[in-house]
C-alpha atoms as a PDB file:
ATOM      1  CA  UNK A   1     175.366 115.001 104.212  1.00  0.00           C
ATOM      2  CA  UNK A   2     175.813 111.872 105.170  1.00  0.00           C
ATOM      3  CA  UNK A   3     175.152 109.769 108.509  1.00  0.00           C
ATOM      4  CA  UNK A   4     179.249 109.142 109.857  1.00  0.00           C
ATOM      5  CA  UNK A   5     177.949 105.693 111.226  1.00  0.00           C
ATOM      6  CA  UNK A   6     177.418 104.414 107.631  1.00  0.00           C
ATOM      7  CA  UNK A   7     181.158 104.407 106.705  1.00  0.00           C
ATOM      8  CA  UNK A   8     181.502 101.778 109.101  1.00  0.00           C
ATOM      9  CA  UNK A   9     178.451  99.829 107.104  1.00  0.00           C
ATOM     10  CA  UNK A  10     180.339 100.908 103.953  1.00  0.00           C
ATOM     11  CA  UNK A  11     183.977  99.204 105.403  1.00  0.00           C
ATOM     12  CA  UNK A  12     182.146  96.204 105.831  1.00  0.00           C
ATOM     13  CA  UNK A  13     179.946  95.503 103.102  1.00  0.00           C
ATOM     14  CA  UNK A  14     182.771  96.816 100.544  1.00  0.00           C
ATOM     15  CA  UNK A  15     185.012  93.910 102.511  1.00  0.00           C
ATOM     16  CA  UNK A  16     182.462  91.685 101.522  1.00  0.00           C
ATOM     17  CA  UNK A  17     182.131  92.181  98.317  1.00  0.00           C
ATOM     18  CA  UNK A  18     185.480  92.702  97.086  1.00  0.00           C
ATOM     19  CA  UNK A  19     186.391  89.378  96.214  1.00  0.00           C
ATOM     20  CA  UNK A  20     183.589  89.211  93.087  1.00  0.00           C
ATOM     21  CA  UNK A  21     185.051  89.820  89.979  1.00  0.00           C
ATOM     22  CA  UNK A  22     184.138  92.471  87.759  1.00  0.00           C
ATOM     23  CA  UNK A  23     182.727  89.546  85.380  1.00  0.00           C
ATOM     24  CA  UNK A  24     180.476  88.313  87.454  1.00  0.00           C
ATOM     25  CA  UNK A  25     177.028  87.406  85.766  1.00  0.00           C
ATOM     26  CA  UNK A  26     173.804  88.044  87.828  1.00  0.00           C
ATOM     27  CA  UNK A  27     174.146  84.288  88.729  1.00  0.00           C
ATOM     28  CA  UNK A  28     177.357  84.939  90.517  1.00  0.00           C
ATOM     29  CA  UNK A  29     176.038  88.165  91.904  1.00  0.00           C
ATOM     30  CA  UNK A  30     173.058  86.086  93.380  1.00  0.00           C
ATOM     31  CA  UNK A  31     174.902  83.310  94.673  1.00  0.00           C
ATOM     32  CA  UNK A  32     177.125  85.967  96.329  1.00  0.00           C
ATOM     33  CA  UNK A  33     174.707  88.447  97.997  1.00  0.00           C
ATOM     34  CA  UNK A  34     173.376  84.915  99.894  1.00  0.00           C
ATOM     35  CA  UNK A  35     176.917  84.881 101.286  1.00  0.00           C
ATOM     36  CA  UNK A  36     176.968  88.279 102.144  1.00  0.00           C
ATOM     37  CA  UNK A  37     173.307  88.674 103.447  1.00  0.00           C
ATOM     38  CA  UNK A  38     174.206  85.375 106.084  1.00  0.00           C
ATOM     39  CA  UNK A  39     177.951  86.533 106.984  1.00  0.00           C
ATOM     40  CA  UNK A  40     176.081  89.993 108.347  1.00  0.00           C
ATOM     41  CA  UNK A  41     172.633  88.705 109.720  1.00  0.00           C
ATOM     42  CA  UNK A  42     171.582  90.209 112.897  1.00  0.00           C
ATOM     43  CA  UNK A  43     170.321  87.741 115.507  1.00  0.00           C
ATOM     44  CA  UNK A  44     166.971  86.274 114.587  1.00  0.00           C
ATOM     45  CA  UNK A  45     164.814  87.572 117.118  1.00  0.00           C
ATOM     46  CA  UNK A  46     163.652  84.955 119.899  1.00  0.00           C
ATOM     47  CA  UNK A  47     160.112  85.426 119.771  1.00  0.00           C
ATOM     48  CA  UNK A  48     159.599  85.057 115.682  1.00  0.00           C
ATOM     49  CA  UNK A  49     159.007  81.108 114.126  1.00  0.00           C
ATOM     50  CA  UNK A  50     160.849  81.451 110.495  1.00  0.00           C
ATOM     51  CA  UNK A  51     160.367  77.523 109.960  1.00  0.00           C
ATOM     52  CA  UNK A  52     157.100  77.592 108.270  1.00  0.00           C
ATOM     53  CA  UNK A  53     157.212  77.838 104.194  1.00  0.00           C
ATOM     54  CA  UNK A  54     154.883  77.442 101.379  1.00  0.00           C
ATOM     55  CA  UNK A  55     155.077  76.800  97.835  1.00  0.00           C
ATOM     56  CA  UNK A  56     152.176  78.458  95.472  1.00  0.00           C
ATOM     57  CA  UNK A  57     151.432  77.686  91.894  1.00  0.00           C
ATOM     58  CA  UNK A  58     151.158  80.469  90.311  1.00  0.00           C
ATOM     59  CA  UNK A  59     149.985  80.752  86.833  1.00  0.00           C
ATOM     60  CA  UNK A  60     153.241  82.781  86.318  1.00  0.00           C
ATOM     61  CA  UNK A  61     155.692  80.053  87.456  1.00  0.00           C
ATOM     62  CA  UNK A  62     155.477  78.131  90.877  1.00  0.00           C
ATOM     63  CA  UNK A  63     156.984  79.928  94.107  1.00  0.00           C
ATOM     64  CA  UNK A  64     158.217  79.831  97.720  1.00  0.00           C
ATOM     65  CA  UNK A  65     156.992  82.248 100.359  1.00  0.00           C
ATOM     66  CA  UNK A  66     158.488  81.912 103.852  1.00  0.00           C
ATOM     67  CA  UNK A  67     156.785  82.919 107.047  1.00  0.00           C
ATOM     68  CA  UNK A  68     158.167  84.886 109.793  1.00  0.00           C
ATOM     69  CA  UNK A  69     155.376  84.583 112.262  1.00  0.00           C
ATOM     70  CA  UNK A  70     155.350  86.083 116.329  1.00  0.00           C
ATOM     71  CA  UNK A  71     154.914  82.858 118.581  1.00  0.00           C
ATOM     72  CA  UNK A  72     152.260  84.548 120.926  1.00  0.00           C
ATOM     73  CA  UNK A  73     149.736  82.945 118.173  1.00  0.00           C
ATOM     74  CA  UNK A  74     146.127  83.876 118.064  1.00  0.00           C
ATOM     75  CA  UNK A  75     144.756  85.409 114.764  1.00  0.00           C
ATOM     76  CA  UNK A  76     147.634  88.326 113.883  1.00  0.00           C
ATOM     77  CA  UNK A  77     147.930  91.221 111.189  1.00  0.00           C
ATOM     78  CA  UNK A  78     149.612  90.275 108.109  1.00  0.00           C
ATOM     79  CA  UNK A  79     152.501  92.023 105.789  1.00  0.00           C
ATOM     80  CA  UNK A  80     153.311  90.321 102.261  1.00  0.00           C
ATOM     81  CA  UNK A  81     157.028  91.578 101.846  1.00  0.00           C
ATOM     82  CA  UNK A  82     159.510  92.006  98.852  1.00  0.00           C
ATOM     83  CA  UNK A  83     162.846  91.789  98.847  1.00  0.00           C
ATOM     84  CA  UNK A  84     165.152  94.171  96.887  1.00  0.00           C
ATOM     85  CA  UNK A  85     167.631  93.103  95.024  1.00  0.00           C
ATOM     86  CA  UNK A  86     167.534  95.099  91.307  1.00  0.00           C
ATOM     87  CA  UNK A  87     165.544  92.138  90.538  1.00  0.00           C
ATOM     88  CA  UNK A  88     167.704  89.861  90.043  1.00  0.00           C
ATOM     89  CA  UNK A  89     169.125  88.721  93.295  1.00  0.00           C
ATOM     90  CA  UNK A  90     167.515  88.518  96.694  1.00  0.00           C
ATOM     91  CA  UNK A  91     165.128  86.380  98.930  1.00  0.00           C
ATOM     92  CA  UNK A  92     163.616  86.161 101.771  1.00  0.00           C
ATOM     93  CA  UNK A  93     166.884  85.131 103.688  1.00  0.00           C
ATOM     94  CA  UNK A  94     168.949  87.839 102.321  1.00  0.00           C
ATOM     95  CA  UNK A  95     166.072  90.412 103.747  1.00  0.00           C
ATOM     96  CA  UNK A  96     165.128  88.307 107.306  1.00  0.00           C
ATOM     97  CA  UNK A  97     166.543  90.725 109.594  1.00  0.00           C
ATOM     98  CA  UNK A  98     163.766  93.252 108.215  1.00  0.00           C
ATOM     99  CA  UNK A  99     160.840  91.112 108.202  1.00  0.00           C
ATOM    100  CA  UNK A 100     161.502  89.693 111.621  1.00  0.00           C
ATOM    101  CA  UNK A 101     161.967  92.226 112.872  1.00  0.00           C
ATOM    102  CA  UNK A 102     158.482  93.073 111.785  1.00  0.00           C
ATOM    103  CA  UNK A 103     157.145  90.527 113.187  1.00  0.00           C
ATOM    104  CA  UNK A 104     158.364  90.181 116.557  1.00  0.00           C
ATOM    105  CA  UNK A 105     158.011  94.178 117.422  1.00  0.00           C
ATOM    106  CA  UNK A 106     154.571  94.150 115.968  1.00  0.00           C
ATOM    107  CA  UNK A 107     153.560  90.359 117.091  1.00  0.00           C
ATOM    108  CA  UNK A 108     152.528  89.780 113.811  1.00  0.00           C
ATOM    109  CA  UNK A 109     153.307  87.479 110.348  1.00  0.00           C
ATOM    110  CA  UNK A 110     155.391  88.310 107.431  1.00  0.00           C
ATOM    111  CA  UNK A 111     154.808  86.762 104.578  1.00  0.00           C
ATOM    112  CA  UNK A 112     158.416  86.860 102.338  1.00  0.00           C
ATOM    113  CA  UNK A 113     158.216  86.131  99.337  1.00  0.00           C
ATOM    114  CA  UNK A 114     160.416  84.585  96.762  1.00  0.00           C
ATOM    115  CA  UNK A 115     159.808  85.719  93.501  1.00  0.00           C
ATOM    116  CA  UNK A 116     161.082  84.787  90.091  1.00  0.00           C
ATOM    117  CA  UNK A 117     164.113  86.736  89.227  1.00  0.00           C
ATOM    118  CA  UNK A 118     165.937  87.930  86.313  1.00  0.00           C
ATOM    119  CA  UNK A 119     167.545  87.531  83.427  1.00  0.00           C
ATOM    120  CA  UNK A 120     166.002  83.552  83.636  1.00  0.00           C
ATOM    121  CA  UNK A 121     162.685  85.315  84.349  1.00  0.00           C
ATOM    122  CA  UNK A 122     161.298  88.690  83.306  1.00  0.00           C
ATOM    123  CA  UNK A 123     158.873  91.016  83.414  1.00  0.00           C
ATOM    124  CA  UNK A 124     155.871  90.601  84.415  1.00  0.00           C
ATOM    125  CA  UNK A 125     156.505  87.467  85.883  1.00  0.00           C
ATOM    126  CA  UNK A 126     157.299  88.354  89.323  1.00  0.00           C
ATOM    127  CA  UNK A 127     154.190  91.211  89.194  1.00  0.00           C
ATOM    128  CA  UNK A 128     151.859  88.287  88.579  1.00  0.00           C
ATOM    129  CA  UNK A 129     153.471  85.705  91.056  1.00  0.00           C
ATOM    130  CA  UNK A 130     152.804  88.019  93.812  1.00  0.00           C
ATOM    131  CA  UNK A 131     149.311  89.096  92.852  1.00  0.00           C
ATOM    132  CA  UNK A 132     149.093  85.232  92.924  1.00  0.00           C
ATOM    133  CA  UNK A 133     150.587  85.289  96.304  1.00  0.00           C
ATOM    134  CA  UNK A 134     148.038  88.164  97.462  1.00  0.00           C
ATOM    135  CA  UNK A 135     145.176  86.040  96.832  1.00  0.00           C
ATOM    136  CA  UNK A 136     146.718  82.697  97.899  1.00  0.00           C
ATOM    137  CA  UNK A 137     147.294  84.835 101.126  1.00  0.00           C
ATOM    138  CA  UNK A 138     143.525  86.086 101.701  1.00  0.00           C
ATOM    139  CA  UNK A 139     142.218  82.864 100.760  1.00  0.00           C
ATOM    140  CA  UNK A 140     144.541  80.754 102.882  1.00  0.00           C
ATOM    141  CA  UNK A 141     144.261  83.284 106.013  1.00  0.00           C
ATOM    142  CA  UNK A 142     142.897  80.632 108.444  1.00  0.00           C
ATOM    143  CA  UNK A 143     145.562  78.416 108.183  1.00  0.00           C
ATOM    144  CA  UNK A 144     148.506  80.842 108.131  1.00  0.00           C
ATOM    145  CA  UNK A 145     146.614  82.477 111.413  1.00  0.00           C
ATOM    146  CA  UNK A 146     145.841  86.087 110.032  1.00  0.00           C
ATOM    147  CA  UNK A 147     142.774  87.997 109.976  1.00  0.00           C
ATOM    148  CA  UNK A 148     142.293  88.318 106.061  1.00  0.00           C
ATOM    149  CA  UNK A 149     140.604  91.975 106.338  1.00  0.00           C
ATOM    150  CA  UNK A 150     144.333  93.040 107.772  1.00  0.00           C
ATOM    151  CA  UNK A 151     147.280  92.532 105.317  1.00  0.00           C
ATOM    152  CA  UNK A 152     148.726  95.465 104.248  1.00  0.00           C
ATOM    153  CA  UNK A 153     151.818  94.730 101.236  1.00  0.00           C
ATOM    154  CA  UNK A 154     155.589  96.239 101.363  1.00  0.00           C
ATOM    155  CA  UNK A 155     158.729  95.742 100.202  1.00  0.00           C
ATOM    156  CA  UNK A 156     162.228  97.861  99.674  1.00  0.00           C
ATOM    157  CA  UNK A 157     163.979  98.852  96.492  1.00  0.00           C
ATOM    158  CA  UNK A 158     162.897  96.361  93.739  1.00  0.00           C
ATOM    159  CA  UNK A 159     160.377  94.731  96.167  1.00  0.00           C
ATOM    160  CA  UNK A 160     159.031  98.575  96.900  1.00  0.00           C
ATOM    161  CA  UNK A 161     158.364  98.489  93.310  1.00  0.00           C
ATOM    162  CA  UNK A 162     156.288  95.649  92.910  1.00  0.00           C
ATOM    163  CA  UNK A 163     154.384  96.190  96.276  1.00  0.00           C
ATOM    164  CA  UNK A 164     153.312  99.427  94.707  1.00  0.00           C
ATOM    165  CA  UNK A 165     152.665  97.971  91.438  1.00  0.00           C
ATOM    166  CA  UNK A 166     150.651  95.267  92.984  1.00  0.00           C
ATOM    167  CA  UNK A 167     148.585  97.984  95.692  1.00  0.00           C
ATOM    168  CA  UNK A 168     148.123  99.794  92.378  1.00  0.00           C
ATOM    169  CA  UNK A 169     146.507  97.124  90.318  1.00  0.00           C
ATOM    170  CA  UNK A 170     144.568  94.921  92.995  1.00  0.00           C
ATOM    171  CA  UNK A 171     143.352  98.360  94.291  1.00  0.00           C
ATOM    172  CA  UNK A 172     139.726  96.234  95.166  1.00  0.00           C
ATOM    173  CA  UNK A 173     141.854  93.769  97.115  1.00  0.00           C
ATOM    174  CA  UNK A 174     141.918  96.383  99.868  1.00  0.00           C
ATOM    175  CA  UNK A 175     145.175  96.471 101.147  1.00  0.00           C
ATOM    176  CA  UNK A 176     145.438  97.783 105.119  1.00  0.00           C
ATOM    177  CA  UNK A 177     148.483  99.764 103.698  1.00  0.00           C
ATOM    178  CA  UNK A 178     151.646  99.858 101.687  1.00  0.00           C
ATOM    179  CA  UNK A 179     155.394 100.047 102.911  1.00  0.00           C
ATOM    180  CA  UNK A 180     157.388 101.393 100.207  1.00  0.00           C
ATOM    181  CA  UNK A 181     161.286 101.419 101.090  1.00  0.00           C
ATOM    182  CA  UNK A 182     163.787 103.225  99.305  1.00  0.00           C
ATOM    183  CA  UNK A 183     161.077 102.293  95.954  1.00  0.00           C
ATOM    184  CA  UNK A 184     161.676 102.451  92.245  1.00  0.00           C
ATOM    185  CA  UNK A 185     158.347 103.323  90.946  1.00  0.00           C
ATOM    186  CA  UNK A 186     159.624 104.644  87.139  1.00  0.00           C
ATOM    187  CA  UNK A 187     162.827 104.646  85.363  1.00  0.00           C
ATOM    188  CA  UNK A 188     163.551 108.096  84.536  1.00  0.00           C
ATOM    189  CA  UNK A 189     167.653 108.326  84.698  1.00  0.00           C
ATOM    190  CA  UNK A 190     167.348 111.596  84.092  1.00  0.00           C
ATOM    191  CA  UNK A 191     166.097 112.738  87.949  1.00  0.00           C
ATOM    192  CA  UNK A 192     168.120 115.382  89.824  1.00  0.00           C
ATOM    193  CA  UNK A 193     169.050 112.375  92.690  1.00  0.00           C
ATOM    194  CA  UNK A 194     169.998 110.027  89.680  1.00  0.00           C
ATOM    195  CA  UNK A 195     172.714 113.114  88.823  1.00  0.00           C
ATOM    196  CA  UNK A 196     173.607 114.146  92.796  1.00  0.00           C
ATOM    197  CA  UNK A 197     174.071 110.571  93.579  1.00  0.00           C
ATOM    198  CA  UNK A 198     175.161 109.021  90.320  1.00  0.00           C
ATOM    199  CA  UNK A 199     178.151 107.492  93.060  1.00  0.00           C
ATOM    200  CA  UNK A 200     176.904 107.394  96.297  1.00  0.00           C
ATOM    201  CA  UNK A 201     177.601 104.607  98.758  1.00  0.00           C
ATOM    202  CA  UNK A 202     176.186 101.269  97.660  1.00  0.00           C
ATOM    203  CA  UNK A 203     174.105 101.879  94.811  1.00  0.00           C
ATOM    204  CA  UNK A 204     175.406 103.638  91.725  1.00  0.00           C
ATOM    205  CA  UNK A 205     173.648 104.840  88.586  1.00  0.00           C
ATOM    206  CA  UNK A 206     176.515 103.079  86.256  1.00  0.00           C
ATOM    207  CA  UNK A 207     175.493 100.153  85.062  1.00  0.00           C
ATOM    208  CA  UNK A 208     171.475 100.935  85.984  1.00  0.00           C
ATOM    209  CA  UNK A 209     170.178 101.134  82.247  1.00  0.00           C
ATOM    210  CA  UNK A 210     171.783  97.865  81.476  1.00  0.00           C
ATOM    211  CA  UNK A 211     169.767  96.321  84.608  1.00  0.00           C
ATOM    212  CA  UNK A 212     166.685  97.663  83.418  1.00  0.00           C
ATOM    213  CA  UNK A 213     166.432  96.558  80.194  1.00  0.00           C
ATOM    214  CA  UNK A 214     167.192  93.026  81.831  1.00  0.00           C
ATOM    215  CA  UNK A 215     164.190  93.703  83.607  1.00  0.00           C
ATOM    216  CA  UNK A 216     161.840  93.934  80.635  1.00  0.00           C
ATOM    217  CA  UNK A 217     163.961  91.260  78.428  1.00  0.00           C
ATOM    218  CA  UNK A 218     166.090  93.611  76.229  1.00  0.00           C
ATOM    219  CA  UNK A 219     166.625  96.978  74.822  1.00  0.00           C
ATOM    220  CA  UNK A 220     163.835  95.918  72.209  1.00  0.00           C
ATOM    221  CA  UNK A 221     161.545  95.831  75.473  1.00  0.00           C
ATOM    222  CA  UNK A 222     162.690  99.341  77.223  1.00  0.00           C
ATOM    223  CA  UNK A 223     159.392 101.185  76.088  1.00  0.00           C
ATOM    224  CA  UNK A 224     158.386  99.082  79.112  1.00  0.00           C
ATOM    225  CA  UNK A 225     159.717 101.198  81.449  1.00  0.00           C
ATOM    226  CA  UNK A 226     158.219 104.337  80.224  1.00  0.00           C
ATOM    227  CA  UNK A 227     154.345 102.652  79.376  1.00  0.00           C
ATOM    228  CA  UNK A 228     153.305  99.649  81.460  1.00  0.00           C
ATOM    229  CA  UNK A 229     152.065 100.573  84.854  1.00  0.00           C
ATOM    230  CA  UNK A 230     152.413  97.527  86.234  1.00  0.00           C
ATOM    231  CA  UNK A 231     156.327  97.903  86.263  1.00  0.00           C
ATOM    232  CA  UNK A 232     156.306 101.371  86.761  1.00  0.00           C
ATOM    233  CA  UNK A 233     153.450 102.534  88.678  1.00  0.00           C
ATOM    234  CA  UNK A 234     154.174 106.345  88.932  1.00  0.00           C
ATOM    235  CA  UNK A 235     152.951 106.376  85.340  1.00  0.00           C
ATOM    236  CA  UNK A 236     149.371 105.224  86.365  1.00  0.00           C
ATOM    237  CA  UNK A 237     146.677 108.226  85.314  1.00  0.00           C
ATOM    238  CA  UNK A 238     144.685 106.927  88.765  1.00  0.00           C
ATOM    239  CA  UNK A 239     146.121 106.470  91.923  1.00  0.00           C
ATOM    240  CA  UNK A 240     142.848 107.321  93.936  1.00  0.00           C
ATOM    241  CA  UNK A 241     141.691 105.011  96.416  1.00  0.00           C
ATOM    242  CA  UNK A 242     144.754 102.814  96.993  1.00  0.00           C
ATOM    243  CA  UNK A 243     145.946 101.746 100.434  1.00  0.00           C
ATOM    244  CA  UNK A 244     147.757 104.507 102.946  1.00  0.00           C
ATOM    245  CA  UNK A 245     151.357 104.558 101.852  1.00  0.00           C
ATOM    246  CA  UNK A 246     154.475 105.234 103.987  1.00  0.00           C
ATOM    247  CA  UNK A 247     157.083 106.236 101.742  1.00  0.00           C
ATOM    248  CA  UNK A 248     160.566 105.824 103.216  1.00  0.00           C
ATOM    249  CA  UNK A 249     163.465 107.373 100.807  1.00  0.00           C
ATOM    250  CA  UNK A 250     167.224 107.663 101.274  1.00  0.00           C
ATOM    251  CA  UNK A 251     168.615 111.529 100.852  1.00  0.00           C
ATOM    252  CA  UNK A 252     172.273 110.063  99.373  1.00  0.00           C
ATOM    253  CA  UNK A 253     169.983 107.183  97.066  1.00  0.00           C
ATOM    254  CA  UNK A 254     170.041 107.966  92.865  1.00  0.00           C
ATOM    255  CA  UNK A 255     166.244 106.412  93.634  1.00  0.00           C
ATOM    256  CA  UNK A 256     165.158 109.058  95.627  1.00  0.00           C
ATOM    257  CA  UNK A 257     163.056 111.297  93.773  1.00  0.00           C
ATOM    258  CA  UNK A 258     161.439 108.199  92.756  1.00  0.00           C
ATOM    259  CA  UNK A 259     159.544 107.247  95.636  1.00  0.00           C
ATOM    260  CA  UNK A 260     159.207 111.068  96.764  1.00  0.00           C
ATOM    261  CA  UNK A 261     157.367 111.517  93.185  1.00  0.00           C
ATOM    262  CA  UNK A 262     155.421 108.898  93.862  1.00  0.00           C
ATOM    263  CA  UNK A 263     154.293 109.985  97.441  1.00  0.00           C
ATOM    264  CA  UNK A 264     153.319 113.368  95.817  1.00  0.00           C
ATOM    265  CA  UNK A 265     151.126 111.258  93.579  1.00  0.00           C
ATOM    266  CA  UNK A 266     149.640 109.087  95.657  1.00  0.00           C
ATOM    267  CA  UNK A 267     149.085 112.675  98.402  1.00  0.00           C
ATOM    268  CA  UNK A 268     147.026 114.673  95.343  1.00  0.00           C
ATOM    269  CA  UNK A 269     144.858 111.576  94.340  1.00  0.00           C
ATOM    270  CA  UNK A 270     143.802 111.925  98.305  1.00  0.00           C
ATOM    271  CA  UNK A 271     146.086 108.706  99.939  1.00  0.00           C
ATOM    272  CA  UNK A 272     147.273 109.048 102.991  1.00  0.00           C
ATOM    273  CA  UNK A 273     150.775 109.027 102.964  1.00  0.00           C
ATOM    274  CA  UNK A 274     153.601 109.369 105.328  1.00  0.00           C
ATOM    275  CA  UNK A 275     157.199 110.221 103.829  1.00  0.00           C
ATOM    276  CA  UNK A 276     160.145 109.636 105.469  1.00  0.00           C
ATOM    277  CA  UNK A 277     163.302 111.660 103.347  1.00  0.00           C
ATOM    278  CA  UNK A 278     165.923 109.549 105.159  1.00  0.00           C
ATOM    279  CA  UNK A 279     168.109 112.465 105.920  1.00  0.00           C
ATOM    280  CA  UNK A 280     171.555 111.308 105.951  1.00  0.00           C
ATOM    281  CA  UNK A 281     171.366 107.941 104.565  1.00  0.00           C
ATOM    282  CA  UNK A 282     171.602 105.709 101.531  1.00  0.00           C
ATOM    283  CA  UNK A 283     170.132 103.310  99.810  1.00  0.00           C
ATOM    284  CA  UNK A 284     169.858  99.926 100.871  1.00  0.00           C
ATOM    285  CA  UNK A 285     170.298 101.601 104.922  1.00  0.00           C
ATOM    286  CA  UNK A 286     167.967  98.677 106.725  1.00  0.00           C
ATOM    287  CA  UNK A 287     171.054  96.682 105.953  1.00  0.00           C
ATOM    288  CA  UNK A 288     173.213  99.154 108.373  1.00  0.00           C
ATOM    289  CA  UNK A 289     171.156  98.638 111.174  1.00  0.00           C
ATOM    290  CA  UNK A 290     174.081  96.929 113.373  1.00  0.00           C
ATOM    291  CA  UNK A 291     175.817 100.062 112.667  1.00  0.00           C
ATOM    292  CA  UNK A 292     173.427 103.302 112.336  1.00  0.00           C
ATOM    293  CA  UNK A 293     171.223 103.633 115.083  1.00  0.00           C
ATOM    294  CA  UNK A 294     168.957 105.940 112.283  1.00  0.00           C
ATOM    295  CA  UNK A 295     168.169 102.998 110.550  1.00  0.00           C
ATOM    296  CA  UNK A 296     167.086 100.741 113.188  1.00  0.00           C
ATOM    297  CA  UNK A 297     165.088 103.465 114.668  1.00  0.00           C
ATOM    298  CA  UNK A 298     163.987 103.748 110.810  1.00  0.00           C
ATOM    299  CA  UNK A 299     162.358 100.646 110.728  1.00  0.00           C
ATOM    300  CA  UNK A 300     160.928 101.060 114.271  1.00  0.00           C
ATOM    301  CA  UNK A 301     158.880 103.919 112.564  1.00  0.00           C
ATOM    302  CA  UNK A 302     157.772 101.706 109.906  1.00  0.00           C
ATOM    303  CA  UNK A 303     156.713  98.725 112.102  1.00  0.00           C
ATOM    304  CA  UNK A 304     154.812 101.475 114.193  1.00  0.00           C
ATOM    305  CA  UNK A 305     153.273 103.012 111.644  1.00  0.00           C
ATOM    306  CA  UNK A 306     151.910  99.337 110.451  1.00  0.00           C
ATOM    307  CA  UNK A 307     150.508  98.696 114.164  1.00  0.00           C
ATOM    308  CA  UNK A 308     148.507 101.869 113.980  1.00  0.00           C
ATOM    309  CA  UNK A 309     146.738 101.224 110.565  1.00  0.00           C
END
């Protein structure tokens, strides 16, 4: 089943990206979601400063975070987001009309953050930038106007992964919580939703192996995917004691059983978690929000279920 308002999503962003050739290299493909991510923007909302951003040396490469802050000001609850992007396009731009959004219903900060990306950069250099980030965030809280005991972590689709590989390895940090959106959390192709939705709207399964063996370098590099926790979490023999967890999955999304795995494991090691199936949508559906009224209401749940933590 599928929500009817997401064809008219679908019209659009297929428009969109129609003119990018078939040889496009992940450079292009970057250059060319920017375009696309700014020719659909929602308004920014009124009550959210976006002109604040940092730059962090992290031992893993030097980075950009860029705050989306609620103007009331005071000392406010903190998120550190991720963008999606099959890590390898993306940024904090592309993904503003989520973390603003954030911000201004919750009159709180986002911190967005722009991590290294791939094929020029792989893993697990954007894993350690944003543990770097994490800290630079707790130890800078004064200044960016947050309460440091209050900053939960989140991100959706490539970001979901490395917010839950983060939560999972900085498990003393003590996250307040962690968003995980439409999350890859292991790389199992082989997953009934990889087969149901090898070709549903907006993300496919073609092409996925060949992505994730960018991730980690190379096909000489793929046992990666299927040992190292820190780029695929679900593996992880311990998930006890990590942050509450929203999970938020798409039902027409080849990553699907993915993040409802890794709900189940986070549930039996005693996290709280709250999963969301996303009946009728797809992957990527934050994006549709002009168009589905699910998906706005979506993230209304998530921004809600951030205030009450």
């Amino acid at each position: 089943m599928l929500n009817p308002q997401i064809n008219d999503f679908m019209a659009r962003w297929d428009a969109e990206w129609a003119t990018l050739t078939p040889q496009a290299t992940p450079q292009d493909r970057r250059a060319h979601f920017e375009l696309v991510a700014a020719n659909m923007a929602l308004p920014k909302p009124d009550e959210v400063d976006d002109s604040v951003e940092h730059w962090i040396d992290s031992e893993a490469g030097r980075l950009r975070v860029r705050v989306y802050r609620h103007t009331s000001g005071g000392t406010q609850d903190c998120l550190i987001y991720m963008h999606g992007g099959a890590f390898m396009q993306g940024s904090p731009e592309t993904h503003a009309d989520i973390t603003s959004r954030i911000a201004a219903w919750n009159r709180q900060t986002v911190v967005s953050v722009d991590y290294a990306l791939c094929p020029e950069h792989i893993f697990p250099v954007a894993f350690e930038q944003v543990c770097d980030v994490a800290t630079w965030v707790r130890e800078n809280a004064e200044m960016l106007g947050i309460d440091p005991a209050r900053i939960a972590i989140g991100g959706d689709s490539a970001g979901g992964n490395l917010a839950a590989a983060v939560a999972l390895a900085m498990k003393n940090f003590g996250f307040l919580g962690q968003l995980l959106i439409y999350p890859c959390t292991e790389f199992d192709l082989t997953r009934t939703s990889m087969i149901e939705n090898a070709e549903a709207p907006l993300l496919q399964t073609k092409g996925m192996r060949a992505v994730n063996r960018m991730l980690v370098g190379g096909e000489e590099n793929e046992h990666l995917l299927s040992e190292d926790t820190r780029v695929a979490p679900y593996l992880a023999e311990d998930h006890s004691g990590l942050a509450p967890a929203l999970v938020a999955v798409a039902e027409n999304d080849p990553l699907r059983d993915s993040g409802v795995i890794y709900a189940e494991k986070l549930e039996a090691a005693g996290v709280p978690v709250v999963l969301d199936m996303g009946d009728g949508l797809i992957h990527g559906y934050l994006r549709s929000m002009e168009y589905c009224d699910d998906a706005q209401a979506k993230l209304r749940k998530m921004a809600d279920w951030l205030a009450a933590l």
